[in-house]
PDB file of N, CA and C in Angstrom:
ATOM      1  N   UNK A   1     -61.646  -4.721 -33.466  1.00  0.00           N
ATOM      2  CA  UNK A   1     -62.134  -4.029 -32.290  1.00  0.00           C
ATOM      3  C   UNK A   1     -61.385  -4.519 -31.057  1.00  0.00           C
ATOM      4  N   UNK A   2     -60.727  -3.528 -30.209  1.00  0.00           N
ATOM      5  CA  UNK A   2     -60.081  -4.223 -28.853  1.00  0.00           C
ATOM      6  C   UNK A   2     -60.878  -3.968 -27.778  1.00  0.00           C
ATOM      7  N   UNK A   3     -60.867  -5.255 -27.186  1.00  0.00           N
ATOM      8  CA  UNK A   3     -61.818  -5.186 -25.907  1.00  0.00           C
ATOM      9  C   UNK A   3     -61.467  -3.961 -24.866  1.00  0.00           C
ATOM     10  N   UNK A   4     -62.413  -3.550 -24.256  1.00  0.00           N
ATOM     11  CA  UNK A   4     -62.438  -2.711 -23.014  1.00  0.00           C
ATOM     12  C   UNK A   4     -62.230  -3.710 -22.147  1.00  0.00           C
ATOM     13  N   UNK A   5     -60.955  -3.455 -21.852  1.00  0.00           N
ATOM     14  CA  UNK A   5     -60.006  -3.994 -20.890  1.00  0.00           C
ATOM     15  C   UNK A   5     -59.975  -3.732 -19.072  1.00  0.00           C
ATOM     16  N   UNK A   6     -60.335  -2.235 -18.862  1.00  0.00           N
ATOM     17  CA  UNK A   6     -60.605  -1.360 -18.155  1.00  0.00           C
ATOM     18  C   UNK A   6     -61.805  -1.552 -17.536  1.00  0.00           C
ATOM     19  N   UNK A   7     -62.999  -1.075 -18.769  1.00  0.00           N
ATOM     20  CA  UNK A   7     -64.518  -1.326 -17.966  1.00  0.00           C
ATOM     21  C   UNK A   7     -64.629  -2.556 -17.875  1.00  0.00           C
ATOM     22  N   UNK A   8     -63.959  -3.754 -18.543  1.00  0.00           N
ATOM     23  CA  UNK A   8     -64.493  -5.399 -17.791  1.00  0.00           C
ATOM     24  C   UNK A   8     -63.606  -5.760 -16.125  1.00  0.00           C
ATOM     25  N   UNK A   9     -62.658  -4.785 -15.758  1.00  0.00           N
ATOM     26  CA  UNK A   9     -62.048  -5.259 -14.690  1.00  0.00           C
ATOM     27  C   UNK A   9     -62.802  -4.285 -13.631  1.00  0.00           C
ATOM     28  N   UNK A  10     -63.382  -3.373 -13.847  1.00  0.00           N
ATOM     29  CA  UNK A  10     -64.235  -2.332 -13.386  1.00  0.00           C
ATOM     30  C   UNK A  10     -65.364  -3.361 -12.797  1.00  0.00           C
ATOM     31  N   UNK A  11     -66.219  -3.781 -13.861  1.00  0.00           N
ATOM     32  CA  UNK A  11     -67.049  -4.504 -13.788  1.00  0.00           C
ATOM     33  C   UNK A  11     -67.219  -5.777 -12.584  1.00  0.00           C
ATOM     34  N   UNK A  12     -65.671  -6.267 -12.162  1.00  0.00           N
ATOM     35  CA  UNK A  12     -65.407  -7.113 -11.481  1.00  0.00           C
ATOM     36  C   UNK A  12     -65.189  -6.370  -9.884  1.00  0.00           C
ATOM     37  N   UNK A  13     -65.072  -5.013  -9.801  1.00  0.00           N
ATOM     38  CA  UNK A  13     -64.580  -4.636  -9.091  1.00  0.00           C
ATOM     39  C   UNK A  13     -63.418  -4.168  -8.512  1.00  0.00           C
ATOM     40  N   UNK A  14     -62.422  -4.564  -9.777  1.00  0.00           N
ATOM     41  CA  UNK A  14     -60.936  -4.444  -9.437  1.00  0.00           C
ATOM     42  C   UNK A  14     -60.232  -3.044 -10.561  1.00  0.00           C
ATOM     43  N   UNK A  15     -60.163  -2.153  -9.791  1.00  0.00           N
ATOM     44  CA  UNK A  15     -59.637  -1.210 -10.317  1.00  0.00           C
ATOM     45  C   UNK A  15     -58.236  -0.620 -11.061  1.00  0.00           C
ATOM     46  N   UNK A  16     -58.056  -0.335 -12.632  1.00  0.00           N
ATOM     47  CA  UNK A  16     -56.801  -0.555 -12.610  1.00  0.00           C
ATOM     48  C   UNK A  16     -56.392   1.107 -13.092  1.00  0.00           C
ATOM     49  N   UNK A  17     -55.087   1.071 -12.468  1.00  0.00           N
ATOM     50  CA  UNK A  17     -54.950   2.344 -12.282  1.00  0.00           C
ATOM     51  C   UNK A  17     -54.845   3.389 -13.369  1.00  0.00           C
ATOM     52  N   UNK A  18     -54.792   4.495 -13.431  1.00  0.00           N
ATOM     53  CA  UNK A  18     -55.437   5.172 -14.637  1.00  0.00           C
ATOM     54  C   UNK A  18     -53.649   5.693 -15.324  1.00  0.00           C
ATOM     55  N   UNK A  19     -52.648   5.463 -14.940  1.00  0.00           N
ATOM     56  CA  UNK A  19     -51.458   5.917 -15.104  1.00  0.00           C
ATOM     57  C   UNK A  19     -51.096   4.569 -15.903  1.00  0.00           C
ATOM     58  N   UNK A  20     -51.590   3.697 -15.741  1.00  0.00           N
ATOM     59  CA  UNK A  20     -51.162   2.428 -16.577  1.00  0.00           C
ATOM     60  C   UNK A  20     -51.246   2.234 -18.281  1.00  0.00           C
ATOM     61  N   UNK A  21     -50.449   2.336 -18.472  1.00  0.00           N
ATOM     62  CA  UNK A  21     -50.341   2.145 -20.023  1.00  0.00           C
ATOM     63  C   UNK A  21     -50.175   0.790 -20.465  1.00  0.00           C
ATOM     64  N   UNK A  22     -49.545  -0.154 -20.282  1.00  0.00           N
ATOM     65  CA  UNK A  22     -49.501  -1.335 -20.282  1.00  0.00           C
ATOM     66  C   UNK A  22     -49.833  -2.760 -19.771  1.00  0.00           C
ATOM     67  N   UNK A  23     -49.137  -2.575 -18.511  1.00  0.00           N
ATOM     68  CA  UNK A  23     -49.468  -3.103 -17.298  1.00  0.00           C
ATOM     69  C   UNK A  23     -49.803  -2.359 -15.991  1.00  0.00           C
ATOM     70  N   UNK A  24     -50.539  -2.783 -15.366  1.00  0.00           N
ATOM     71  CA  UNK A  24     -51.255  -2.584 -13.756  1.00  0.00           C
ATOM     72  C   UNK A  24     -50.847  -3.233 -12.827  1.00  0.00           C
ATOM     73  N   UNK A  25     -50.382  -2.976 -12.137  1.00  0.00           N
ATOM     74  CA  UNK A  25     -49.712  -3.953 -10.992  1.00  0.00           C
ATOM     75  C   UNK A  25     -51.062  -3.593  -9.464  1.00  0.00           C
ATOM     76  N   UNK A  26     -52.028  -4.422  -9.189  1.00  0.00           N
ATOM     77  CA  UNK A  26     -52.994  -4.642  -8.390  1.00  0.00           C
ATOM     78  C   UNK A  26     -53.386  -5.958  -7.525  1.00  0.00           C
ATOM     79  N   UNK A  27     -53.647  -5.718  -6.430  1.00  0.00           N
ATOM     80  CA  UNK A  27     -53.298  -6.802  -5.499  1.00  0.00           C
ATOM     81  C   UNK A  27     -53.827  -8.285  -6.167  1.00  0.00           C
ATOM     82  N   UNK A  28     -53.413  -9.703  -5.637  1.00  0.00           N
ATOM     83  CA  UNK A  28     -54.485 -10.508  -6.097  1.00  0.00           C
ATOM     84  C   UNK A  28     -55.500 -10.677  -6.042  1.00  0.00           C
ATOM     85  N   UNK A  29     -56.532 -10.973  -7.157  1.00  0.00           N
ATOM     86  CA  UNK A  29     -58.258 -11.159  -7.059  1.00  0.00           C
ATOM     87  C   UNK A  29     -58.253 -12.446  -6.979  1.00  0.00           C
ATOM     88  N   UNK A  30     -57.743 -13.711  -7.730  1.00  0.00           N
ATOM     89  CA  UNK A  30     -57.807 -15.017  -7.695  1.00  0.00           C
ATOM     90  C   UNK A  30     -57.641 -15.612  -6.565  1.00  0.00           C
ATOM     91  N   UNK A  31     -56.614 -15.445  -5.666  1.00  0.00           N
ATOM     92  CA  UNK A  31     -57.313 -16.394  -4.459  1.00  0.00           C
ATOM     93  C   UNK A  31     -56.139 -16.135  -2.944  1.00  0.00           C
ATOM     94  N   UNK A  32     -56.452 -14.566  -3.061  1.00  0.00           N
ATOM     95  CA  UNK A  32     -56.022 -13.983  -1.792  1.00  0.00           C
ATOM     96  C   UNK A  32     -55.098 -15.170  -0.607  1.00  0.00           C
ATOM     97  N   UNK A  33     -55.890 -15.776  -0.411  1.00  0.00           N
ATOM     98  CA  UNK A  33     -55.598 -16.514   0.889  1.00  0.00           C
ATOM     99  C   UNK A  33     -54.151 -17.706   0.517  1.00  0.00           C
ATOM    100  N   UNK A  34     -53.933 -17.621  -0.981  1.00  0.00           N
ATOM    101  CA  UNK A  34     -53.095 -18.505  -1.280  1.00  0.00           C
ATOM    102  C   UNK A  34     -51.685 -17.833  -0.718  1.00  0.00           C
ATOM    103  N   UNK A  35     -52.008 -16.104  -0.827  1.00  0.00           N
ATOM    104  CA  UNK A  35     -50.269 -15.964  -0.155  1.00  0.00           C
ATOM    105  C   UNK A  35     -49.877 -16.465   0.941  1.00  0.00           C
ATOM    106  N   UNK A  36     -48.725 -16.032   1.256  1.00  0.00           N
ATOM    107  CA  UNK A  36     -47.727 -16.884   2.280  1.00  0.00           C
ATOM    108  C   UNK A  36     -48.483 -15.768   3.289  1.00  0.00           C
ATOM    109  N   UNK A  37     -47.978 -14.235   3.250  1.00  0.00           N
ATOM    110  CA  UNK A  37     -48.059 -13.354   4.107  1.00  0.00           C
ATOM    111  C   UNK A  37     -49.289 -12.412   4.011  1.00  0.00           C
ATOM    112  N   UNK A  38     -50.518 -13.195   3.060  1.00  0.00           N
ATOM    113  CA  UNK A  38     -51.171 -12.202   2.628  1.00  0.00           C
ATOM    114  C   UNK A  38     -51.005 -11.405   1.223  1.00  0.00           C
ATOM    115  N   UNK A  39     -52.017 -10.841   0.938  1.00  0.00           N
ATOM    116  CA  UNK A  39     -51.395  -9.978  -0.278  1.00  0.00           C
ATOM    117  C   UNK A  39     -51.128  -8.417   0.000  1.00  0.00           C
ATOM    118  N   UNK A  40     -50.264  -8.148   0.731  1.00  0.00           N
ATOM    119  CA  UNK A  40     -49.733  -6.658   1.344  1.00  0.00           C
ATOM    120  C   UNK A  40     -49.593  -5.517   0.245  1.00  0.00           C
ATOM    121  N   UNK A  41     -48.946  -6.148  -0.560  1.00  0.00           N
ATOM    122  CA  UNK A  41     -48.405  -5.405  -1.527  1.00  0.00           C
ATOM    123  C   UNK A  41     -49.000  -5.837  -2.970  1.00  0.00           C
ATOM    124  N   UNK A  42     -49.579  -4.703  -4.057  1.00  0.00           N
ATOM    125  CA  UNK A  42     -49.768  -5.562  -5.246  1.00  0.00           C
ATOM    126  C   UNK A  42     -48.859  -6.436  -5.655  1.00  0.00           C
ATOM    127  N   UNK A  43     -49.808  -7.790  -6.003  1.00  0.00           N
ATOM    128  CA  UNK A  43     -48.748  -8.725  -6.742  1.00  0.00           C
ATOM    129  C   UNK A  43     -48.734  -9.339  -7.918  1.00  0.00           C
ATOM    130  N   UNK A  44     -49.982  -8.904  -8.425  1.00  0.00           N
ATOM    131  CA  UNK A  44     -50.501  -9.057 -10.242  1.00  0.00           C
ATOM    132  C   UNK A  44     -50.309  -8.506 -11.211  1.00  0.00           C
ATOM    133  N   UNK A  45     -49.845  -8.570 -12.252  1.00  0.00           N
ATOM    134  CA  UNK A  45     -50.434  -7.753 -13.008  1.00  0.00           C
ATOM    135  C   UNK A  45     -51.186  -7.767 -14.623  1.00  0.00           C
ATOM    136  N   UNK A  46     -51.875  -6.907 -14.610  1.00  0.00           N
ATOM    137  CA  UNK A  46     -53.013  -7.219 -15.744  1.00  0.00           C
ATOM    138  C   UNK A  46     -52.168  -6.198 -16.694  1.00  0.00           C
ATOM    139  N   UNK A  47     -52.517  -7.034 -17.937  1.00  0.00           N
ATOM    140  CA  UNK A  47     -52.233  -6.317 -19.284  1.00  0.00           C
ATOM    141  C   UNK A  47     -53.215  -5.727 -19.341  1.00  0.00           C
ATOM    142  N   UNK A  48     -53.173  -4.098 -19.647  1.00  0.00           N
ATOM    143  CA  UNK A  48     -55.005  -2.971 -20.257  1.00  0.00           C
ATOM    144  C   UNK A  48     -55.047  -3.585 -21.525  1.00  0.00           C
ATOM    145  N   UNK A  49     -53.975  -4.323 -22.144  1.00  0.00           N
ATOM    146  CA  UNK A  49     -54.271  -4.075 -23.289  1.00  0.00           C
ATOM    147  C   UNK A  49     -54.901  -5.461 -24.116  1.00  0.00           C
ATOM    148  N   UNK A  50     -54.274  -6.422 -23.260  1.00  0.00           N
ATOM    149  CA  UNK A  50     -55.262  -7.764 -23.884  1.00  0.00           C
ATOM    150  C   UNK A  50     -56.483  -8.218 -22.607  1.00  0.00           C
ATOM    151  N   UNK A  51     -55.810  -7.981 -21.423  1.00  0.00           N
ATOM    152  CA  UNK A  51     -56.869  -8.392 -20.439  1.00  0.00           C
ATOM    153  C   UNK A  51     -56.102  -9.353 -19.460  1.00  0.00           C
ATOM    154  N   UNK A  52     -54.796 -10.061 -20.378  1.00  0.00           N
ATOM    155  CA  UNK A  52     -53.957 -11.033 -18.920  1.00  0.00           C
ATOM    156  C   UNK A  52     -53.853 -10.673 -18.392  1.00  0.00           C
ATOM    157  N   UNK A  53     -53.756 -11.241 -17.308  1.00  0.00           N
ATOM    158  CA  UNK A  53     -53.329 -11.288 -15.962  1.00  0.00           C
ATOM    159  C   UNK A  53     -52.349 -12.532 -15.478  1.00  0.00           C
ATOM    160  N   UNK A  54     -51.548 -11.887 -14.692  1.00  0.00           N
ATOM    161  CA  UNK A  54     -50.531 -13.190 -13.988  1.00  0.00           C
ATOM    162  C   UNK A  54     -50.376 -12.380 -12.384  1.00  0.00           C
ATOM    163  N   UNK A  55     -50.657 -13.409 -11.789  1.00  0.00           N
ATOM    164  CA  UNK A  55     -50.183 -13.301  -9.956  1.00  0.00           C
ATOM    165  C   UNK A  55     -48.840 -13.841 -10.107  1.00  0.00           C
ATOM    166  N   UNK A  56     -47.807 -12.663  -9.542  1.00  0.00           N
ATOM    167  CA  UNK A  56     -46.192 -13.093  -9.017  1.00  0.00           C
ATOM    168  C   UNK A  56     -46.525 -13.737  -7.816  1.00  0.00           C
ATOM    169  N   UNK A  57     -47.350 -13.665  -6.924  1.00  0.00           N
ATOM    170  CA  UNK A  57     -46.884 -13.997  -4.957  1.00  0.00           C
ATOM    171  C   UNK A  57     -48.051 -15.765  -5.034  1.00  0.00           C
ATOM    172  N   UNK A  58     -48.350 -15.648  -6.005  1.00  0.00           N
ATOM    173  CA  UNK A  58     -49.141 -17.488  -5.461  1.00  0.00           C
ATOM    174  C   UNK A  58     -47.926 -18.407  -5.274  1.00  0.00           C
ATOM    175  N   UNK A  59     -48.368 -19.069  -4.375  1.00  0.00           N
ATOM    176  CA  UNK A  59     -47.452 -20.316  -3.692  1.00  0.00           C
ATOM    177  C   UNK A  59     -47.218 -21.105  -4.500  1.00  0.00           C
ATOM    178  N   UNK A  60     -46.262 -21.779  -5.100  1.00  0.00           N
ATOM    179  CA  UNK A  60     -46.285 -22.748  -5.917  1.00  0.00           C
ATOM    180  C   UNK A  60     -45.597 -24.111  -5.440  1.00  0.00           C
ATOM    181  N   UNK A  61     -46.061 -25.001  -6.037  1.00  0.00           N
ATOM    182  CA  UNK A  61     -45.142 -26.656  -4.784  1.00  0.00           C
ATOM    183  C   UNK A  61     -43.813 -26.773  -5.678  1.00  0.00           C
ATOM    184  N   UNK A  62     -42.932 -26.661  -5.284  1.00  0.00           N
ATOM    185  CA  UNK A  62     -41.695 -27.151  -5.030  1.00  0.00           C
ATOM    186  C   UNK A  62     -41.113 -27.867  -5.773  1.00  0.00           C
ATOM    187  N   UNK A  63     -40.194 -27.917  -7.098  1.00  0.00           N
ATOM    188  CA  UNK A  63     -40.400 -29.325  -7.665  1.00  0.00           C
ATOM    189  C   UNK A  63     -39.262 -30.034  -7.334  1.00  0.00           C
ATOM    190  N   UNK A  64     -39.316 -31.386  -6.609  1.00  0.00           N
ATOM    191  CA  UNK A  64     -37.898 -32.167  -6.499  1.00  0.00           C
ATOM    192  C   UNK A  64     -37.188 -32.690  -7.719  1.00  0.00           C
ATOM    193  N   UNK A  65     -36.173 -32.084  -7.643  1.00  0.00           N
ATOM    194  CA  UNK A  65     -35.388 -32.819  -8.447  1.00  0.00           C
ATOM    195  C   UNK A  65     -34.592 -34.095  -8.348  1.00  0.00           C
TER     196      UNK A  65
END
């Protein structure tokens, strides 16, 4: 059985778009305020089909080499 991928992000409030077959590209839900400039532009995106999700725009520290 594959999870409803759709009605659990529904459920959260975050809508994913109905043209999406794979991936959804929708702003960040995890923690807005971490962008640099805001989240202007979607910067996530959720798999419909397992449920991941990955944010491209979170800040990440720097690593020295």
């Amino acid at each position: 059985m594959t999870p409803d991928v759709r009605s659990f992000y529904a459920a959260l409030g975050i809508h994913l778009p109905d043209w999406a077959d794979l991936n959804a590209s929708v702003r960040c839900f995890a923690d807005s305020g971490a962008h640099q400039n805001g989240d202007r532009r979607p910067s996530c995106s959720v798999s419909v089909i397992t449920g991941a999700w990955k944010c491209h725009g979170l800040r990440r520290p720097r690593r020295r080499i």
